[in-house]
Protein backbone atom coordinates (compact mmCIF):
# COMPACT_ATOMS: atom_id res chain seq x y z
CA UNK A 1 56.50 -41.53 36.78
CA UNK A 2 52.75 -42.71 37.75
CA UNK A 3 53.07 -40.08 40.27
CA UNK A 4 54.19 -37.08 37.49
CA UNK A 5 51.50 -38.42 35.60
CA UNK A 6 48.95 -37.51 38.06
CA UNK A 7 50.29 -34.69 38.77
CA UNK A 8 50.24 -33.83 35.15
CA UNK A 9 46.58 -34.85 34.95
CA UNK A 10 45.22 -33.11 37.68
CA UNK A 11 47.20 -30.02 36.57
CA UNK A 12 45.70 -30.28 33.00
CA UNK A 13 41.96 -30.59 34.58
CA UNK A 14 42.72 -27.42 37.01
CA UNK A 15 43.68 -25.43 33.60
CA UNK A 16 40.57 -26.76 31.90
CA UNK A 17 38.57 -25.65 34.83
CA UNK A 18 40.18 -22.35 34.57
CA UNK A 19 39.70 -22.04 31.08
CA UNK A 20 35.83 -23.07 31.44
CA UNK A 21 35.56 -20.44 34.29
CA UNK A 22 37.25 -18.00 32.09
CA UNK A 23 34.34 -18.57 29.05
CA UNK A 24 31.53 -18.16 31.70
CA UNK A 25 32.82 -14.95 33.39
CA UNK A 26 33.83 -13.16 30.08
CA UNK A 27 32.56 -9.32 29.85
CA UNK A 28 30.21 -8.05 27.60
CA UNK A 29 31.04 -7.75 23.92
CA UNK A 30 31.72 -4.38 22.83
CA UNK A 31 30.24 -2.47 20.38
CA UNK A 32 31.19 0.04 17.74
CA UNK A 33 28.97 4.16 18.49
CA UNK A 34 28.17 3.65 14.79
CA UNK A 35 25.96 0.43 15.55
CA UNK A 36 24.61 1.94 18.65
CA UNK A 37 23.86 5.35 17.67
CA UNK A 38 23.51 7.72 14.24
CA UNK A 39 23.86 10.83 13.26
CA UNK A 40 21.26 13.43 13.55
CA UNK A 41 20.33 14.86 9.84
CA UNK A 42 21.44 12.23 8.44
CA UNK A 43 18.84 9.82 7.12
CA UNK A 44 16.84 8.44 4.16
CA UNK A 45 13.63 10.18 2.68
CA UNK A 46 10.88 8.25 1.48
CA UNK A 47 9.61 8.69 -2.07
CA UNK A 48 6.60 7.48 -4.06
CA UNK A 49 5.47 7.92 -7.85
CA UNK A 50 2.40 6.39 -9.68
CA UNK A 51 3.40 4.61 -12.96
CA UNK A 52 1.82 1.79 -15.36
CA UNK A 53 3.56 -1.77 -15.94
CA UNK A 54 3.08 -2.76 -19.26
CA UNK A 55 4.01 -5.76 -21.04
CA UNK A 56 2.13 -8.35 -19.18
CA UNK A 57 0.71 -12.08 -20.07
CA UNK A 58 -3.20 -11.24 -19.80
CA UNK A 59 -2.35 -10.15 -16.12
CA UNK A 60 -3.25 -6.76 -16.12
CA UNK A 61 -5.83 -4.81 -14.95
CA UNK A 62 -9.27 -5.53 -15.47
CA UNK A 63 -10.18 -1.98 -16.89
CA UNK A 64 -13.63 -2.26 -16.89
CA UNK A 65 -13.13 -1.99 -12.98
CA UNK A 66 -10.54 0.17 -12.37
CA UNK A 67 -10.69 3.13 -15.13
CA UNK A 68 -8.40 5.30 -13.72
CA UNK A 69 -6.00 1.98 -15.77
CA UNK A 70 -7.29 3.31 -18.77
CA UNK A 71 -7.15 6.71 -18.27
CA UNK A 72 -3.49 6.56 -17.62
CA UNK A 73 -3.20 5.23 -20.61
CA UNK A 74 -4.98 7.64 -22.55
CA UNK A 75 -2.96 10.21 -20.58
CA UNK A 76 -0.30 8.78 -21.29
CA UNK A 77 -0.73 8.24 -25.55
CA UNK A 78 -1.98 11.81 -25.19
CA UNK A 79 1.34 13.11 -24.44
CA UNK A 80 3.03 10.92 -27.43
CA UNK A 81 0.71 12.67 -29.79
CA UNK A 82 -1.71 9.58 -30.00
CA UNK A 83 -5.47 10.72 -29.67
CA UNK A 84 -7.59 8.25 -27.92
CA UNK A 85 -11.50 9.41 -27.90
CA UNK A 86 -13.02 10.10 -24.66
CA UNK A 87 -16.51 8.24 -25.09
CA UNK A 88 -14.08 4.99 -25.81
CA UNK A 89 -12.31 4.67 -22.45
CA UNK A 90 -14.94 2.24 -20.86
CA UNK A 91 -14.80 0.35 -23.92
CA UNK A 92 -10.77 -0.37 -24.00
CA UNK A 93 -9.97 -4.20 -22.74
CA UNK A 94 -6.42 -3.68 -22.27
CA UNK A 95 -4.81 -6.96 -19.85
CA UNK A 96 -1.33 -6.32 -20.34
CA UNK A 97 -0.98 -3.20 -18.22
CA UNK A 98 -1.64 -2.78 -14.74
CA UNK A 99 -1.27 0.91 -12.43
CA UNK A 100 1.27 0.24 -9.77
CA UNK A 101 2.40 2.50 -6.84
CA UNK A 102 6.60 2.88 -6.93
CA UNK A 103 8.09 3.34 -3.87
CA UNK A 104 12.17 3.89 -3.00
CA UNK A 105 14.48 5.31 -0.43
CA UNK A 106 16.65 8.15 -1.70
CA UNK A 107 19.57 7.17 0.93
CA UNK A 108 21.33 10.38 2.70
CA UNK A 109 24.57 12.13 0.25
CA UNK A 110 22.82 10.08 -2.93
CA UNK A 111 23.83 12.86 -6.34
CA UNK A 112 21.98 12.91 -9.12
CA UNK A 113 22.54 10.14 -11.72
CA UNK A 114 23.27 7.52 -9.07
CA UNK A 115 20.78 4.79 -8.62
CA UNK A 116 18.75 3.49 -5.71
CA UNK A 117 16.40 0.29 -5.96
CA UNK A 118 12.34 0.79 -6.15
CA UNK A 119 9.65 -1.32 -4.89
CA UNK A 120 6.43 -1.64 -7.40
CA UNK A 121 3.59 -3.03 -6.06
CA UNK A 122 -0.39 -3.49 -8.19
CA UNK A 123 -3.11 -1.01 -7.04
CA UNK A 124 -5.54 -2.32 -9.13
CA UNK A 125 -6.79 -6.16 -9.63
CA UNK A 126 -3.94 -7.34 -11.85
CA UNK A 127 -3.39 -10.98 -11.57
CA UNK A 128 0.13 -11.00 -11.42
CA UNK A 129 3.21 -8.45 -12.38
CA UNK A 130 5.59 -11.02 -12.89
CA UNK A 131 7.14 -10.53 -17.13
CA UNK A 132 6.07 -6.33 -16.58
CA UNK A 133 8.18 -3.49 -18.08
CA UNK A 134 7.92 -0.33 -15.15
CA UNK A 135 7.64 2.55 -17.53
CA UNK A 136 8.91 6.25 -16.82
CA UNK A 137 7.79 6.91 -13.51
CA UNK A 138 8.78 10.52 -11.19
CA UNK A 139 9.35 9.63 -7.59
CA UNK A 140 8.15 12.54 -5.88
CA UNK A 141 9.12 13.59 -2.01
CA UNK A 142 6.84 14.94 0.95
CA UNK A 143 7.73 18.30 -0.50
CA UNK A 144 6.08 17.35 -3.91
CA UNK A 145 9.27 17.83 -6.12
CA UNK A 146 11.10 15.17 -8.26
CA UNK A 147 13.74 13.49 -7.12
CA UNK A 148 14.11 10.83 -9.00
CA UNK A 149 12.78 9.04 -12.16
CA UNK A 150 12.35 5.39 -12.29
CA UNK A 151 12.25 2.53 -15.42
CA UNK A 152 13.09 -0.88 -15.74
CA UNK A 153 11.63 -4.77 -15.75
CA UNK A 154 10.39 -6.06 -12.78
CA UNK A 155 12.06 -8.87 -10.90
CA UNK A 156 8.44 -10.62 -9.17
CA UNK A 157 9.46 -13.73 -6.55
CA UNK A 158 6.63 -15.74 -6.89
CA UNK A 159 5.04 -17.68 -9.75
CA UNK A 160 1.75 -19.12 -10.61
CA UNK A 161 -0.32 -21.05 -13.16
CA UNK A 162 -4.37 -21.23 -13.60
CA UNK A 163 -6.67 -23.41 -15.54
CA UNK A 164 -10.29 -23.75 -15.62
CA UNK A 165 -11.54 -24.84 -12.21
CA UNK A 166 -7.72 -24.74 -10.76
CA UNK A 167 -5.25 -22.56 -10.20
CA UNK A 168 -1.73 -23.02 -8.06
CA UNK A 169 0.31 -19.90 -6.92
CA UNK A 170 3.21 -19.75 -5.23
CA UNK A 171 4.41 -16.27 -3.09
CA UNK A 172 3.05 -13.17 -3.98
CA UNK A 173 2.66 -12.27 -7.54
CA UNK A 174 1.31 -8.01 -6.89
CA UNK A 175 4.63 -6.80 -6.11
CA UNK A 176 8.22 -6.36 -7.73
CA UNK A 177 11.28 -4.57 -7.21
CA UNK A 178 13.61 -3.34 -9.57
CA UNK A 179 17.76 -3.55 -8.73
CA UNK A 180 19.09 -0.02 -9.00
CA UNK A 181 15.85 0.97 -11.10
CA UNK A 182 15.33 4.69 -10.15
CA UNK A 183 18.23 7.37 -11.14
CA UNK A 184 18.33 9.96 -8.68
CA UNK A 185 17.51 13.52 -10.41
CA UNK A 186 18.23 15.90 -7.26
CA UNK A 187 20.09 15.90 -3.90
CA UNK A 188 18.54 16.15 -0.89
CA UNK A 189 20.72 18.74 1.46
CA UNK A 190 22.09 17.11 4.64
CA UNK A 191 24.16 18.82 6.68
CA UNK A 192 26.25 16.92 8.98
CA UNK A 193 25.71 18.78 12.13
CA UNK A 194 25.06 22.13 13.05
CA UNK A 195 28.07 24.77 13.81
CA UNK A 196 31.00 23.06 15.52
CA UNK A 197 28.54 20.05 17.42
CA UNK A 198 27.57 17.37 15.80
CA UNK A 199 24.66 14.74 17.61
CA UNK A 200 24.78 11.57 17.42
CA UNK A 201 21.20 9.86 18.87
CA UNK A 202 20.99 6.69 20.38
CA UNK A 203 18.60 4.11 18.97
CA UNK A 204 16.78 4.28 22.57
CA UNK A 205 16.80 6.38 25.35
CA UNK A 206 18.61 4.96 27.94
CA UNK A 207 20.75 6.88 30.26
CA UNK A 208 23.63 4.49 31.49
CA UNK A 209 23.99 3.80 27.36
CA UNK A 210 24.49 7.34 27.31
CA UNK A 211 27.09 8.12 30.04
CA UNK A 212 29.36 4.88 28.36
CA UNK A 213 29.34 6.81 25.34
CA UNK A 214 30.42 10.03 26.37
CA UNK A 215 32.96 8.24 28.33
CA UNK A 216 34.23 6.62 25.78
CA UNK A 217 34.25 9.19 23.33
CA UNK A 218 35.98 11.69 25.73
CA UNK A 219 38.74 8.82 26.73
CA UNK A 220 39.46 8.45 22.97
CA UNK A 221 38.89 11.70 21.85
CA UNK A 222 39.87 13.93 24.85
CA UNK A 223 38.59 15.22 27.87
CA UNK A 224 34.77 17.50 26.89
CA UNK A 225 34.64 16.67 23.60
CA UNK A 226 31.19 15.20 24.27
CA UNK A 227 28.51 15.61 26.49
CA UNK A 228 25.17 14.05 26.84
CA UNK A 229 21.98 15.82 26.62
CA UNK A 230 19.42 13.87 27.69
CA UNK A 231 19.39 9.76 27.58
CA UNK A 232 19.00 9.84 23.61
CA UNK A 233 21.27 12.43 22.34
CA UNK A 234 24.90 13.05 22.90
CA UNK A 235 26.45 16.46 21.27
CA UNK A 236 30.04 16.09 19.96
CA UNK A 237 32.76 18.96 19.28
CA UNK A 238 33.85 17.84 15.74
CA UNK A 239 36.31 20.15 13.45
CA UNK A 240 34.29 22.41 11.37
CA UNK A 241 36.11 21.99 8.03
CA UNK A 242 34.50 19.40 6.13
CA UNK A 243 37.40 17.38 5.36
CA UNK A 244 38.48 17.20 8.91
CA UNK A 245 35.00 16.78 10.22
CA UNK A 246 34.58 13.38 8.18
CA UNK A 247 37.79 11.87 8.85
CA UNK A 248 36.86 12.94 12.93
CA UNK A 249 33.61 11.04 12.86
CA UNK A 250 34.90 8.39 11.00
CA UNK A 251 37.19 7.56 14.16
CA UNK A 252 34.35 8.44 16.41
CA UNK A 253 32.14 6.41 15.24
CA UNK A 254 34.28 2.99 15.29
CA UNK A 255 35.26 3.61 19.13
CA UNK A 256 33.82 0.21 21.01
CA UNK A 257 31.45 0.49 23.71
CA UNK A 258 30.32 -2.07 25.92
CA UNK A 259 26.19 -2.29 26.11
CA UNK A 260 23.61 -2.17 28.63
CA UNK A 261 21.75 -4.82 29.92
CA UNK A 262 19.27 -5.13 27.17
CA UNK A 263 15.54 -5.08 28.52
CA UNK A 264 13.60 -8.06 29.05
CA UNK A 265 10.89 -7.90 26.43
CA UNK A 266 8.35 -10.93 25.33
CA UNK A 267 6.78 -10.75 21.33
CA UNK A 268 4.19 -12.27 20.23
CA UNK A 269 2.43 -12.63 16.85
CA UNK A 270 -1.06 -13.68 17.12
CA UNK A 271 -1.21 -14.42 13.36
CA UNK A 272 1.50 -16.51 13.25
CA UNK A 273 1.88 -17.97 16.91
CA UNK A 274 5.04 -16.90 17.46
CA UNK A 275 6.12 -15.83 20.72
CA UNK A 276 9.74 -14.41 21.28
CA UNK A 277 11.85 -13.70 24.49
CA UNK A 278 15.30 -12.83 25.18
CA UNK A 279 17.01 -14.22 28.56
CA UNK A 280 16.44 -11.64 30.62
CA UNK A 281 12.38 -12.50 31.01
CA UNK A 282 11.40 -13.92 34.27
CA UNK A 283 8.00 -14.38 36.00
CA UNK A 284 7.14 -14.75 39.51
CA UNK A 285 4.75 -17.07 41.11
CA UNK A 286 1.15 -17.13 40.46
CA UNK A 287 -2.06 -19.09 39.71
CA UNK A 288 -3.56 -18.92 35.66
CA UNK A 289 -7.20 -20.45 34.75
CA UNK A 290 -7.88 -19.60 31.39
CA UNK A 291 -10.81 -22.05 29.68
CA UNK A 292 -9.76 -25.83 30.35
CA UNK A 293 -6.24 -24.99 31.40
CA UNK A 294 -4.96 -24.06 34.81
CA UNK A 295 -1.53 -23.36 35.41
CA UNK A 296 0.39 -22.91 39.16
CA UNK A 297 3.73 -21.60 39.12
CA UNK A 298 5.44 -21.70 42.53
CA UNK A 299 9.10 -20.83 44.03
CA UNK A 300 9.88 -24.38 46.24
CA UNK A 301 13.46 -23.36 48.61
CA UNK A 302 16.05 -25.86 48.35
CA UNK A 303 18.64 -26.33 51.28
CA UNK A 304 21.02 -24.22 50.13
CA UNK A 305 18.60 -21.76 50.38
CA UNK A 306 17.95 -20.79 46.59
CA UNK A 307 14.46 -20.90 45.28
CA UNK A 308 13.51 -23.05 42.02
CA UNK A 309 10.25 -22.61 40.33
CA UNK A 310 7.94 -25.30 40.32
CA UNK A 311 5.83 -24.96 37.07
CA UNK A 312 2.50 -27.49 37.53
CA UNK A 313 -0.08 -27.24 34.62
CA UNK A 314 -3.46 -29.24 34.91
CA UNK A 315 -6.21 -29.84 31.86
CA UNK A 316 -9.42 -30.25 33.22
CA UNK A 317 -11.21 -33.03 31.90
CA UNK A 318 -8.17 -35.00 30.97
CA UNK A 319 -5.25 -37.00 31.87
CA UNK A 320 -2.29 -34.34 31.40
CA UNK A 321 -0.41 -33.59 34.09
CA UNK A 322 2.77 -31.71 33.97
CA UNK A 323 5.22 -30.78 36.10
CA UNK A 324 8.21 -28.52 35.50
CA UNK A 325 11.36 -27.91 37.41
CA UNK A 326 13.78 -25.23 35.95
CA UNK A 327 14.65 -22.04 36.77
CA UNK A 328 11.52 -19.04 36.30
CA UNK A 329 11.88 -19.08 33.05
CA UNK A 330 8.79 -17.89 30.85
CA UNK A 331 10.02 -20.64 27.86
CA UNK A 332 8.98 -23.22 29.85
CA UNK A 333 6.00 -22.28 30.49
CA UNK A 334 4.61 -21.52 26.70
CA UNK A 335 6.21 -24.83 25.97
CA UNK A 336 4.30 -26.32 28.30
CA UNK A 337 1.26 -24.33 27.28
CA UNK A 338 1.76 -25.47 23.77
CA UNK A 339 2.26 -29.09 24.26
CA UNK A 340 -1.67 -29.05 26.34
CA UNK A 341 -2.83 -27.51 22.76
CA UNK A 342 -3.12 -24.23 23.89
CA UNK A 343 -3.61 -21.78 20.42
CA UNK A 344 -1.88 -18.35 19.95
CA UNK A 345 -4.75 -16.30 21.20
CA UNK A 346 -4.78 -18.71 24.83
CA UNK A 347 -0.91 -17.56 25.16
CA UNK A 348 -1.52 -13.89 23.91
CA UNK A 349 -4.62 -14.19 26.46
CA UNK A 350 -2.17 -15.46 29.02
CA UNK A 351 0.94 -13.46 28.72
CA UNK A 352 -1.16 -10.19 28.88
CA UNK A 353 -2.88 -11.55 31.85
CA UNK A 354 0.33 -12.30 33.42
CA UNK A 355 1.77 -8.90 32.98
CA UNK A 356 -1.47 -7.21 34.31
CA UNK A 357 -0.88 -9.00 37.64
CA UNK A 358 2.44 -8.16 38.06
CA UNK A 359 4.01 -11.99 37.40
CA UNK A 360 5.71 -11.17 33.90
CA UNK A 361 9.04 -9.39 34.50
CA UNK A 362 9.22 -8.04 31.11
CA UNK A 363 7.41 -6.01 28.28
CA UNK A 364 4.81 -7.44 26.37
CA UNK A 365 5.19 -6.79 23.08
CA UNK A 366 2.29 -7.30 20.16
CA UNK A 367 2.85 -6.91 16.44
């Protein structure tokens, strides 16, 4: 029995082993076309209107510094039969309006009298928006024609409070957006491909990306029913009758496809500090002296024969000394920078140093 229950044990750690190997060696998860790529044609249009919020707690514009306030208004009683004169317009006071910019995305197949959601945001020196009433605004395109009209309140995220001498604020009080405030008034035409192709255009250009989806589409769909162009765009033969056409791309597009390798990249904010990688960055060995720090990174060969980087940092003029063993891994050395005190500009400094040397296997990205 003691024997069996060895047995048993050992048996039960080999499967465990097997199952842990099994985690570790598992492919790449697939993804659907329709998160990789989209559809050329089909996309959203930007629009924009200028309108006046009205309705405001003694936030508005200050119109004695931004008249073109008060001659929207004027414009604006004009055309409701109300007859403001002229040689009063510097003279109105009026804090409870403010002229805002409205922006929106008419989305692609939107029909008139559906609604999409607008973005209002102060142009003038309006305190805050927050309690405003968006009044009846045309969102024009590129082209310069209506395509939609918006109204509505405004739903503003911040809040704030101000007394003589004080004042607390909390988020940003200039800008609003209103749910499902703009009514579309015209389509905009999209045609789902051209003739009996349709292209579909991945979100980069990358040429193995583009061979698994043709691939895949052709293994689903049947032999030369795509075929890629470059390493962006991939033209499909889809039905040509509408109804047949959607119901093709909608089992097109869910057809999984296993990703690339995605590129080692590095970003970095300088405003904010922050500096992001992904796993793929690596860096090779080199020698940094930027201000008081210095920083050696060096490859030391084990006996089996594999290399391990040796990351050393130094601050002149100090006692810190640290020493990092880990793989080359660029996270441990901007955690090391970071814990000497260097600031946001040393590692943006640093990182495009690195990169112009040749030690940074990745791209350097700056936002």
């Amino acid at each position: 029995m003691a024997s069996l229950s060895k047995y048993s044990r050992g048996k039960v750690a080999i499967l465990a082993a097997l199952c842990t190997l099994s985690v570790w060696t598992l492919p790449a998860r697939a993804e659907r076309i329709k998160e990789l790529a989209s559809v050329q044609g089909v996309r959203d249009n930007q629009l924009v209107g200028y309108g006046l919020v009205v309705g405001l707690d003694n936030s508005g514009d200050q119109t004695t510094q931004t008249p073109f306030t008060s001659q929207s208004v004027i414009n604006m009683l004009s055309q409701m039969g109300v007859n403001v004169p002229q040689d009063q317009i510097r003279s109105i006071q009026l804090k409870n309006v403010a002229a805002v910019m409205v922006t929106a995305n008419h989305p692609p197949f939107a029909r008139p009298g559906q609604s999409i959601d607008v973005t209002v945001s102060s142009m003038g020196n309006a305190k805050s928006l927050r309690g405003g009433t968006l009044l009846m605004t045309p969102l024009k395109g590129a082209d310069g024609q209506t395509y939609a009209m918006a109204q509505g309140s405004l739903v503003v995220g911040g809040a704030g409070a101000a007394a003589p001498g004080a004042r607390v604020q909390i988020n940003h009080l200039s800008a609003g957006r209103i749910p499902g405030g703009a009514t579309v008034e015209r389509a905009v035409p999209t045609t789902i491909g051209q003739g009996p192709h349709v292209v579909y255009e991945l979100e980069k250009a990358d040429f193995e990306m583009a061979r698994r989806v043709v691939e895949a589409i052709n293994r689903q769909m049947g032999a030369g029913v795509a075929q890629a162009v470059d390493g962006r765009q991939i033209r499909v033969i889809a039905p040509e009758y509408p109804d047949a056409r959607v119901a093709f791309m909608g089992r097109l597009e869910n057809i999984e496809v296993v990703p690339t390798r995605s590129q080692a990249k590095v970003v970095m904010n300088p405003r904010t500090g922050s500096v992001v990688m992904n796993q793929q960055v690596t860096i090779d060995a080199c020698a940094i002296s930027h201000g008081n720090l210095s920083v050696i990174i060096s490859n030391d060969q084990q006996v089996d024969g594999s290399n391990q980087a040796n990351v050393r940092l130094v601050q002149e003029g100090g006692t810190n000394l640290l020493n990092i063993k880990a793989g080359t891994n660029l996270a441990d050395v901007v955690k090391a920078l970071n814990s000497l005190g260097a600031n946001p500009q040393d590692l943006l400094a640093i990182l495009q140093a690195m990169k112009a040397a040749g030690a940074l296997r990745a791209d350097l990205e700056i936002i």
